[in-house]
N, C-alpha and C. Protein backbone atom coordinates (compact mmCIF):
# COMPACT_ATOMS: atom_id res chain seq x y z
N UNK A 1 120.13 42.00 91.80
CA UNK A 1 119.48 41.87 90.51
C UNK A 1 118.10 41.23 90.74
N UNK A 2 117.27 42.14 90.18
CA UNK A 2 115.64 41.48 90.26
C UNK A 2 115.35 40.21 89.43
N UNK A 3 114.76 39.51 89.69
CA UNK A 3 114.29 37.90 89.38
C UNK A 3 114.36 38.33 87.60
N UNK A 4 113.57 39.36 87.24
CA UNK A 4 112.83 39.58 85.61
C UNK A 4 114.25 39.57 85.13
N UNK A 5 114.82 40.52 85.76
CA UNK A 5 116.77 40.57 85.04
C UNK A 5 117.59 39.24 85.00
N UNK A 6 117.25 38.80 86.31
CA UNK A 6 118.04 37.21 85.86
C UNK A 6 117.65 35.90 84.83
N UNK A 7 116.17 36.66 85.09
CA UNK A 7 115.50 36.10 83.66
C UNK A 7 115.89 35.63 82.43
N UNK A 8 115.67 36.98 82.31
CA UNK A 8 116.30 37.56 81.02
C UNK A 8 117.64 37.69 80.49
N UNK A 9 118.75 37.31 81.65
CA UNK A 9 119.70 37.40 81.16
C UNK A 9 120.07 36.03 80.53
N UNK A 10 118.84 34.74 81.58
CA UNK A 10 118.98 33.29 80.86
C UNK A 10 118.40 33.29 79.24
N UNK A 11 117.56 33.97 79.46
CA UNK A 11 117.06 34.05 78.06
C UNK A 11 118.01 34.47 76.67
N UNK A 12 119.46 35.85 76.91
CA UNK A 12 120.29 36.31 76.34
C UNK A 12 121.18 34.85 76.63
N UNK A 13 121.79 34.52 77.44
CA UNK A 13 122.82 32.99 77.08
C UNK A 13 122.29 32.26 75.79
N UNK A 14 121.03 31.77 76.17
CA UNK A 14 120.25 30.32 75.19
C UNK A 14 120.20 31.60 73.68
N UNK A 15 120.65 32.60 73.76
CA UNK A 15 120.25 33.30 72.31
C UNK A 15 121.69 33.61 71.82
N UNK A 16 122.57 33.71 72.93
CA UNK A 16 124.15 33.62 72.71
C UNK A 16 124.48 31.98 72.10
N UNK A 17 124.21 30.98 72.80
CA UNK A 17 124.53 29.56 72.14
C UNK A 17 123.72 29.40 71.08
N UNK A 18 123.05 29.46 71.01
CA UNK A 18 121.72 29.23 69.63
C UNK A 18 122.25 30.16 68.52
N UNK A 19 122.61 31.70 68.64
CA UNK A 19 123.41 32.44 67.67
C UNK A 19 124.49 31.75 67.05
N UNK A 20 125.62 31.43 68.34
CA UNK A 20 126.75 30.91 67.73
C UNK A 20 127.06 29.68 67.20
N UNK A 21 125.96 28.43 67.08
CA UNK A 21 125.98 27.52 66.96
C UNK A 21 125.55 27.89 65.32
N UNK A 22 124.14 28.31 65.47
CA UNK A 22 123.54 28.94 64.07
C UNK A 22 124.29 29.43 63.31
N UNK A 23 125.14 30.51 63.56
CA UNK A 23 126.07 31.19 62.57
C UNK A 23 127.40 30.09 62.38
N UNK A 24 127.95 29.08 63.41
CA UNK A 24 128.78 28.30 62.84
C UNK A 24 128.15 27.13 61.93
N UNK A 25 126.81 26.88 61.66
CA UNK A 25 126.11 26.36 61.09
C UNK A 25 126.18 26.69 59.98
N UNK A 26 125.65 27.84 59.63
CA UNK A 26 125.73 28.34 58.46
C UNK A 26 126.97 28.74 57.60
N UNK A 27 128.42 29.12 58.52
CA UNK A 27 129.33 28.75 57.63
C UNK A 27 130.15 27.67 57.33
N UNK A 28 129.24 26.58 58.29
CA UNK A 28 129.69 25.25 57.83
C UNK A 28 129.12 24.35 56.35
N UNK A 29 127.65 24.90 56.07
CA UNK A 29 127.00 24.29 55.29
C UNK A 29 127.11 25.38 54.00
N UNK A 30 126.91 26.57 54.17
CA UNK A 30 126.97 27.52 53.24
C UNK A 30 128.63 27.61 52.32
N UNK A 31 129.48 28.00 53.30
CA UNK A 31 130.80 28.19 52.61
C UNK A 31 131.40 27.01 52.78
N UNK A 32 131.51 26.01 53.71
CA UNK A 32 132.13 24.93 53.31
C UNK A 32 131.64 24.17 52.47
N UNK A 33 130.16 23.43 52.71
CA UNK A 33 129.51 22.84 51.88
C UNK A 33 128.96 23.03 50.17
N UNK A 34 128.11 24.19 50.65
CA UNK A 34 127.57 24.44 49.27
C UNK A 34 128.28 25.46 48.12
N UNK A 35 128.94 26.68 48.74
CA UNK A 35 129.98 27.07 47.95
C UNK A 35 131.27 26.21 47.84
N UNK A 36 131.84 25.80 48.58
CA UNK A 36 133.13 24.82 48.06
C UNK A 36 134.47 25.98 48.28
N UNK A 37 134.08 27.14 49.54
CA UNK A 37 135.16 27.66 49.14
C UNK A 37 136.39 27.41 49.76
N UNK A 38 136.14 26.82 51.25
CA UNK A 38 136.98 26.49 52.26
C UNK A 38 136.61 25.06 52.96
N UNK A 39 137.87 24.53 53.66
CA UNK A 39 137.54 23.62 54.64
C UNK A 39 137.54 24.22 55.48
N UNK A 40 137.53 23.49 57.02
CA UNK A 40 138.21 23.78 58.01
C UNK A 40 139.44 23.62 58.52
N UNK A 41 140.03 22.74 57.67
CA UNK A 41 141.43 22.77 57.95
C UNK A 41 142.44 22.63 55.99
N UNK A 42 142.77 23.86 55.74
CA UNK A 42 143.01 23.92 54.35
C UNK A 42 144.21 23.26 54.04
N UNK A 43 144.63 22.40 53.28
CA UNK A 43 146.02 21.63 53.20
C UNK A 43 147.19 22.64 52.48
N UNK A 44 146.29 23.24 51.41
CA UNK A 44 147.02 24.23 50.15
C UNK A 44 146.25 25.54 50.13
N UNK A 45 147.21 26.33 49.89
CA UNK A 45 147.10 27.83 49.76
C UNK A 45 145.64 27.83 49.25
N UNK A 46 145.46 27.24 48.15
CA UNK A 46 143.79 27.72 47.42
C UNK A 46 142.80 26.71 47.97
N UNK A 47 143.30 25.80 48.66
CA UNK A 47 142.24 25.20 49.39
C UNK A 47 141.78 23.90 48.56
N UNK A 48 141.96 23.79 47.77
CA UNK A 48 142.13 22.35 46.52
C UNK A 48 142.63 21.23 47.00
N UNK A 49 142.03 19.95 47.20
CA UNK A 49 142.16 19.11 47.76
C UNK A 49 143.43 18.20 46.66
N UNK A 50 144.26 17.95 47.02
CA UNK A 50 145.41 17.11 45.77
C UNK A 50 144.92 15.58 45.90
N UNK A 51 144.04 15.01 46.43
CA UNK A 51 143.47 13.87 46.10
C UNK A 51 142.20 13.44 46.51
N UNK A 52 141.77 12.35 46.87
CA UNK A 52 140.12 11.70 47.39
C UNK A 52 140.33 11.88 48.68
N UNK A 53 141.64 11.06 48.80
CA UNK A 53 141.67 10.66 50.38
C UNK A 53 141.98 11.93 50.95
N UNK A 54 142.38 13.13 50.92
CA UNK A 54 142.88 14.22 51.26
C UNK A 54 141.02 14.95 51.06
N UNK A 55 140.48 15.24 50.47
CA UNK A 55 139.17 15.53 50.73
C UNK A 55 138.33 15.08 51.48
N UNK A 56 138.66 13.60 51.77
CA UNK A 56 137.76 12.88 52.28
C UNK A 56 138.28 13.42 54.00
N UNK A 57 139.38 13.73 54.34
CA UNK A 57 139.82 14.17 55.50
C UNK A 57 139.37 15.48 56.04
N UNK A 58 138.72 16.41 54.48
CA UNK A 58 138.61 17.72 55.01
C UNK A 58 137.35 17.63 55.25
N UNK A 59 136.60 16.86 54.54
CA UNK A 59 135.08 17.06 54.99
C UNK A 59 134.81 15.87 56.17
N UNK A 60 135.50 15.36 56.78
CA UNK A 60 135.16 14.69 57.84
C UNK A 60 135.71 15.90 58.77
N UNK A 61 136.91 16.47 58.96
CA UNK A 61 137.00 17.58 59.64
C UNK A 61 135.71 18.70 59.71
N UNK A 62 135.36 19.26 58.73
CA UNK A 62 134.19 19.92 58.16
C UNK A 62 133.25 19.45 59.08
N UNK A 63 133.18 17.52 59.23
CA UNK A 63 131.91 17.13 59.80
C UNK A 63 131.98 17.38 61.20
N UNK A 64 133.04 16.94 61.93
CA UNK A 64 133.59 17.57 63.70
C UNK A 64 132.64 18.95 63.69
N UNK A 65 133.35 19.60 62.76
CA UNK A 65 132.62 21.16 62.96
C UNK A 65 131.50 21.24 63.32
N UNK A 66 130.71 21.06 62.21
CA UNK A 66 129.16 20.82 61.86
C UNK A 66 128.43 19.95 63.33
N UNK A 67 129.15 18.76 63.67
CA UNK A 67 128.84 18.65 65.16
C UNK A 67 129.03 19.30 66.56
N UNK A 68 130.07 19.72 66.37
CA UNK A 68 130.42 20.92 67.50
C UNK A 68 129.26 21.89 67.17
N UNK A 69 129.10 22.52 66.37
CA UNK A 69 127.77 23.53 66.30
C UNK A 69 126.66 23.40 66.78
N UNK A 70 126.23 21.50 66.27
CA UNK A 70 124.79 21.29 66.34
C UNK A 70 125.07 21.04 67.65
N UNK A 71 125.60 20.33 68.17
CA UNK A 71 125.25 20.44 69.53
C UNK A 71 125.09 21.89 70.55
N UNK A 72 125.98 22.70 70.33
CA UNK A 72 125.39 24.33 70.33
C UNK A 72 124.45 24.65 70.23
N UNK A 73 123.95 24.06 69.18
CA UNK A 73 122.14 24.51 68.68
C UNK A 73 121.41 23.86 70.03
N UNK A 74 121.58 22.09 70.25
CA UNK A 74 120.78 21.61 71.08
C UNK A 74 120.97 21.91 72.59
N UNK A 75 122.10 22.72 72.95
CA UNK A 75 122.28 22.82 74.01
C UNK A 75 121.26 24.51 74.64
N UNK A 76 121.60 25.10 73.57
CA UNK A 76 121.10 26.49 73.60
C UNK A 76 119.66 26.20 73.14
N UNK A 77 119.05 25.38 72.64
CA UNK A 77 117.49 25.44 72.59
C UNK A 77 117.28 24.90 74.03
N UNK A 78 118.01 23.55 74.74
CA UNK A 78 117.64 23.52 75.94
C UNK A 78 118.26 25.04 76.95
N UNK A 79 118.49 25.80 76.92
CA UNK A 79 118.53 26.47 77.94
C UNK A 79 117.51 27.67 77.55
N UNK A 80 116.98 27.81 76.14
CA UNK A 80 115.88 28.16 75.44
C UNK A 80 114.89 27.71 76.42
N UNK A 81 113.94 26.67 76.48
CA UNK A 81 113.08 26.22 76.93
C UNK A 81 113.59 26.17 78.63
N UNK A 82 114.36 26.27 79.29
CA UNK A 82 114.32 27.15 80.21
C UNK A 82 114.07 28.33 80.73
N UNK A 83 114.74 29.09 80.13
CA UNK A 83 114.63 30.19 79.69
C UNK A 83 113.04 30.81 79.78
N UNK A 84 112.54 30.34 78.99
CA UNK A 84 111.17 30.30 78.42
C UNK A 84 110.03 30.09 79.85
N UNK A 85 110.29 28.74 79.82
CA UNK A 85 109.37 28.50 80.89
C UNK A 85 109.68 29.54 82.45
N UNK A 86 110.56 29.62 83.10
CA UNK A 86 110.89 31.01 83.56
C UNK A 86 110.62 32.68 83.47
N UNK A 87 110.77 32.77 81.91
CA UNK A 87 109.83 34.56 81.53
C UNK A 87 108.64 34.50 81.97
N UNK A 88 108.01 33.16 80.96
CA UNK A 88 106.49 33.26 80.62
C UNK A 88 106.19 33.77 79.87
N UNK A 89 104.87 35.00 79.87
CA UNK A 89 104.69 35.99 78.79
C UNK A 89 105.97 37.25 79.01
N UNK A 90 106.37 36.85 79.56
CA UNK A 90 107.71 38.34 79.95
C UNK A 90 108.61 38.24 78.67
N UNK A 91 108.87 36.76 78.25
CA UNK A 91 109.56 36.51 77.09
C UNK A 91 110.03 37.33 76.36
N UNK A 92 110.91 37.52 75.42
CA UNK A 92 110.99 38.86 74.44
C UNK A 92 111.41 37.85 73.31
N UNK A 93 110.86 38.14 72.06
CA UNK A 93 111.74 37.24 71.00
C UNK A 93 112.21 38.63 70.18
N UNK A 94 112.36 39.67 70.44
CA UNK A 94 113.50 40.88 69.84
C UNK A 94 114.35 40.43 71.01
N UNK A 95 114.77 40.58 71.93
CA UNK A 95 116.03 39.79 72.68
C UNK A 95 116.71 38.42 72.64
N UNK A 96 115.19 37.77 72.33
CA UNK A 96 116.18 36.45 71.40
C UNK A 96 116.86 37.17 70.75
N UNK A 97 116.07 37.23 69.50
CA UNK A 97 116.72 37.28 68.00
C UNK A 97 118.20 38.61 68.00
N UNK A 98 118.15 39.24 69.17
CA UNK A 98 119.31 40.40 69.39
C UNK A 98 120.12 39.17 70.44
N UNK A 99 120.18 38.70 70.67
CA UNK A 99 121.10 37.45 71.54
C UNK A 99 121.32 36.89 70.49
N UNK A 100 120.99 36.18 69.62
CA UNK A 100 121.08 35.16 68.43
C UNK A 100 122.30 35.46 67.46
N UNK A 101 121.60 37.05 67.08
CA UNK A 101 122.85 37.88 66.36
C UNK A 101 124.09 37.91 67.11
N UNK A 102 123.66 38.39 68.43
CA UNK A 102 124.99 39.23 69.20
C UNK A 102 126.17 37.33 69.14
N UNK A 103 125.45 36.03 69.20
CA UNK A 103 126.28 34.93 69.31
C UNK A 103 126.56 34.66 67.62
N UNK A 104 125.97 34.68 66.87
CA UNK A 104 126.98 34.80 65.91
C UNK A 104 127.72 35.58 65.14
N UNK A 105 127.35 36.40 65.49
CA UNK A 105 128.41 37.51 65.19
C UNK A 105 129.44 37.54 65.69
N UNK A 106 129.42 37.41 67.33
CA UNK A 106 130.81 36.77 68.32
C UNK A 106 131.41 35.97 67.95
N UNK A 107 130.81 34.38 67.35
CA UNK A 107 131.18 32.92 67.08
C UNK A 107 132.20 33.72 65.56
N UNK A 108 131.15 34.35 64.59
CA UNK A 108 132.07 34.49 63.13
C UNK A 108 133.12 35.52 63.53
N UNK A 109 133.57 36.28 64.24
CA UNK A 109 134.66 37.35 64.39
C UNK A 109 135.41 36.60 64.97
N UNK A 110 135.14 35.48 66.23
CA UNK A 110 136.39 34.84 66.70
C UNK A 110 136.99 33.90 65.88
N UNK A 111 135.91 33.48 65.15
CA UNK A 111 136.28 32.39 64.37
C UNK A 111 137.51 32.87 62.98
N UNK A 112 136.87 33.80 62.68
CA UNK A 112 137.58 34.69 61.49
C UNK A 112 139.00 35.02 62.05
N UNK A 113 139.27 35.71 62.99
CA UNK A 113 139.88 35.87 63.76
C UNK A 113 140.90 34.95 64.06
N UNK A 114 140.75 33.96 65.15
CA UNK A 114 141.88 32.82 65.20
C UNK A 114 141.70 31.78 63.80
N UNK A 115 140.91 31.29 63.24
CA UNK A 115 141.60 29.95 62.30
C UNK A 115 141.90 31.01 60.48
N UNK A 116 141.09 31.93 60.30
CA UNK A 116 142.02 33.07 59.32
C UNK A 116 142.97 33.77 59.65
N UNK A 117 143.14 34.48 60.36
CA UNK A 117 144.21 35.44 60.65
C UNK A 117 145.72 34.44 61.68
N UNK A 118 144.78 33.81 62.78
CA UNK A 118 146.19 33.56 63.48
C UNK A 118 146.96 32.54 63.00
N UNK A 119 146.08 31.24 62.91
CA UNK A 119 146.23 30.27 62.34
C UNK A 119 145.99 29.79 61.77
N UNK A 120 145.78 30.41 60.23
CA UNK A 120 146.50 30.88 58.92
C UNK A 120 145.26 29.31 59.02
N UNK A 121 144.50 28.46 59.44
CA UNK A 121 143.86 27.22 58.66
C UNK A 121 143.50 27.55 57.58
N UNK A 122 142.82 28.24 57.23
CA UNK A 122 142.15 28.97 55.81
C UNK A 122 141.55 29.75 55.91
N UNK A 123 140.97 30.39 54.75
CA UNK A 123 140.87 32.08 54.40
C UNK A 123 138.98 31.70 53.87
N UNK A 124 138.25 33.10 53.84
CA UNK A 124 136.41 32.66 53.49
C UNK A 124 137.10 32.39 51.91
N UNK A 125 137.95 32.77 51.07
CA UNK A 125 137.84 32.40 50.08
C UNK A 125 139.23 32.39 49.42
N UNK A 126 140.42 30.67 49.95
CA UNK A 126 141.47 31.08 49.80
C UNK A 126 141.72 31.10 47.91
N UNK A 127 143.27 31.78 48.23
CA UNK A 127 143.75 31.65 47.10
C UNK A 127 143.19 32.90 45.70
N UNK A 128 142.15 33.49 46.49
CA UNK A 128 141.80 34.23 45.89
C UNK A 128 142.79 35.75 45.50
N UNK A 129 142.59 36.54 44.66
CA UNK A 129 143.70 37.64 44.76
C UNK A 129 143.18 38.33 45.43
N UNK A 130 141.74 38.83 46.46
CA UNK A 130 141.18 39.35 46.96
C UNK A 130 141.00 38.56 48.30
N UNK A 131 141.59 37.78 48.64
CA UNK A 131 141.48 36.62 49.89
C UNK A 131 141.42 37.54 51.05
N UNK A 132 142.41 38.42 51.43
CA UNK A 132 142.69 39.06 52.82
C UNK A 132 141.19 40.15 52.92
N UNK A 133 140.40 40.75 51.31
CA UNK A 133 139.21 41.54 51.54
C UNK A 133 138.40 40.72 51.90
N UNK A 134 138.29 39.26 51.30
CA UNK A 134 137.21 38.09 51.67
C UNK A 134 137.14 37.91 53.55
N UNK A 135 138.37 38.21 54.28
CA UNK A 135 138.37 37.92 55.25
C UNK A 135 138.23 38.88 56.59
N UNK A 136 138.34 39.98 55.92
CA UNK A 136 138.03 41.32 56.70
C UNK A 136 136.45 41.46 56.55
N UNK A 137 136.31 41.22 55.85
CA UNK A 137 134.46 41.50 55.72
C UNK A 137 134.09 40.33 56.36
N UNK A 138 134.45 39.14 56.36
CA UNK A 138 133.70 38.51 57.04
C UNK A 138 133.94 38.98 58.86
N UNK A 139 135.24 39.58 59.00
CA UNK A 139 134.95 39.76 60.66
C UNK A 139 134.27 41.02 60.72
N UNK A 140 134.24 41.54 59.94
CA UNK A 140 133.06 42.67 59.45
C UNK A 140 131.77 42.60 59.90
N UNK A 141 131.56 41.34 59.37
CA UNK A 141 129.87 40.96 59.60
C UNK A 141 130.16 40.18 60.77
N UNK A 142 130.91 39.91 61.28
CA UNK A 142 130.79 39.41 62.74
C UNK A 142 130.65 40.98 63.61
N UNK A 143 131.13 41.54 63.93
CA UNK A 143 131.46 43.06 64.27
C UNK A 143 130.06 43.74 64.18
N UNK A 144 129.43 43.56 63.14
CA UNK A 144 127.81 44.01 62.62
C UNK A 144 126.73 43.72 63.22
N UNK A 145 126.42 41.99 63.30
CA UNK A 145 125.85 41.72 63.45
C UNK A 145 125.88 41.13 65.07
N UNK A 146 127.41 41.33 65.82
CA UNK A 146 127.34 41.28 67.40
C UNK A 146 127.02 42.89 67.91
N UNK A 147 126.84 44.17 67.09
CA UNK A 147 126.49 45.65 67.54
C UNK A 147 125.16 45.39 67.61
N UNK A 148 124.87 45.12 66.36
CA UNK A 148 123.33 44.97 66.06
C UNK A 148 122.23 44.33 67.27
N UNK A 149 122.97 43.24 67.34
CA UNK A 149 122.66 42.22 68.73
C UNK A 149 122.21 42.91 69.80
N UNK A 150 123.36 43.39 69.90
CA UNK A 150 123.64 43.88 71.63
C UNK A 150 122.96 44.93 72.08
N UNK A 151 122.51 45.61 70.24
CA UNK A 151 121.59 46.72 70.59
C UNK A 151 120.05 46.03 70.81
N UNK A 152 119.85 45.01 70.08
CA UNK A 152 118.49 44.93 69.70
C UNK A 152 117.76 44.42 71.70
N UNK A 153 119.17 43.65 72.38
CA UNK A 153 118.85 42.83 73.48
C UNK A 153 118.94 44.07 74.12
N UNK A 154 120.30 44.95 73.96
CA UNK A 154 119.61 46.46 75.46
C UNK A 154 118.38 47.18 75.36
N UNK A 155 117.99 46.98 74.06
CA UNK A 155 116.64 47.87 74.10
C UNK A 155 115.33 47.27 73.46
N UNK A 156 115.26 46.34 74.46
CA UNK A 156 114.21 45.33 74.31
C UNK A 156 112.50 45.97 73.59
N UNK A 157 111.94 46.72 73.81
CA UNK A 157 110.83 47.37 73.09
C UNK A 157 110.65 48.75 72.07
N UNK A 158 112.42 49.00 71.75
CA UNK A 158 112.61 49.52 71.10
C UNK A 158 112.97 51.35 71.44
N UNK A 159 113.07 51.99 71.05
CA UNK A 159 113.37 53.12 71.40
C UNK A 159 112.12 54.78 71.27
N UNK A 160 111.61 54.74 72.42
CA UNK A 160 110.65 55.97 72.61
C UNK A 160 110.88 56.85 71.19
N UNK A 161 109.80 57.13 70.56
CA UNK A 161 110.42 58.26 69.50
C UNK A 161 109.38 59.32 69.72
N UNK A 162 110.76 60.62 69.54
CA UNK A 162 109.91 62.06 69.67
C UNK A 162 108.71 62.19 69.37
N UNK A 163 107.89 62.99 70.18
CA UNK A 163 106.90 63.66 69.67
C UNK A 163 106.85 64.67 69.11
């Protein structure tokens, strides 16, 4: 493997951790936080906390999360700025941003995956009568947006079009 390929493939990791940290970011603050639809660890079918102290447990769980991520973020910006300093101008930020996707899209399908499906922790929107569609679409958009990825990083300047 030529130096530019090993490059670049540091460059796809730091866009794999930075993705998956990002996308567990965002369904930490988005659907746990600001929608209210899930914890991370659900006590009751609809996800309804039966007291203070029982909330107060889910969003400190919630908070573990939210740290496990960010540190994802800081670990993958440092291998970012490796990364980086290594390309040079060779850099690609369509291979970031197709690494970025391809890690959260990975992070939300596994995630969807084992704590919805296997172990049942909770659902993107339990209790709902539509709960099991809430949860297929979300590994949906994991599925989407790790194709999307993987395309955007194999074909770094895009695709020759006919003349």
């Amino acid at each position: 493997m030529n130096n530019l390929s090993s490059n670049k493939n540091s460059l796809v990791r730091a866009g794999l951790v930075l993705g998956a940290g990002f996308g567990g970011m965002a369904d930490g603050i988005v659907l746990h936080s600001i929608l209210g639809w899930h914890h991370m660890i659900c006590y009751s079918m609809d996800c309804q906390p039966a007291s203070i102290l029982q909330l107060q447990q889910e969003n400190a769980q919630d908070g573990y999360f939210l740290l496990v991520v960010w540190l994802m973020v800081l670990t993958g910006t440092a291998m970012l700025f490796k990364a980086a300093s290594q390309l040079g101008s060779a850099a690609s930020g369509r291979v970031l941003l197709g690494a970025m996707l391809a890690g959260s899209g990975a992070f939300n399908f596994l995630e969807g995956l084992i704590n919805h499906q296997i172990l049942g922790l909770h659902h993107v929107v339990p209790g709902s009568p539509h709960q099991l569609l809430f949860d297929l679409l979300y590994l949906a958009n994991g599925v989407l947006f790790f194709v999307v990825g993987s395309w955007l990083v194999r074909h770094p300047k895009g695709e020759a079009r006919p003349q």
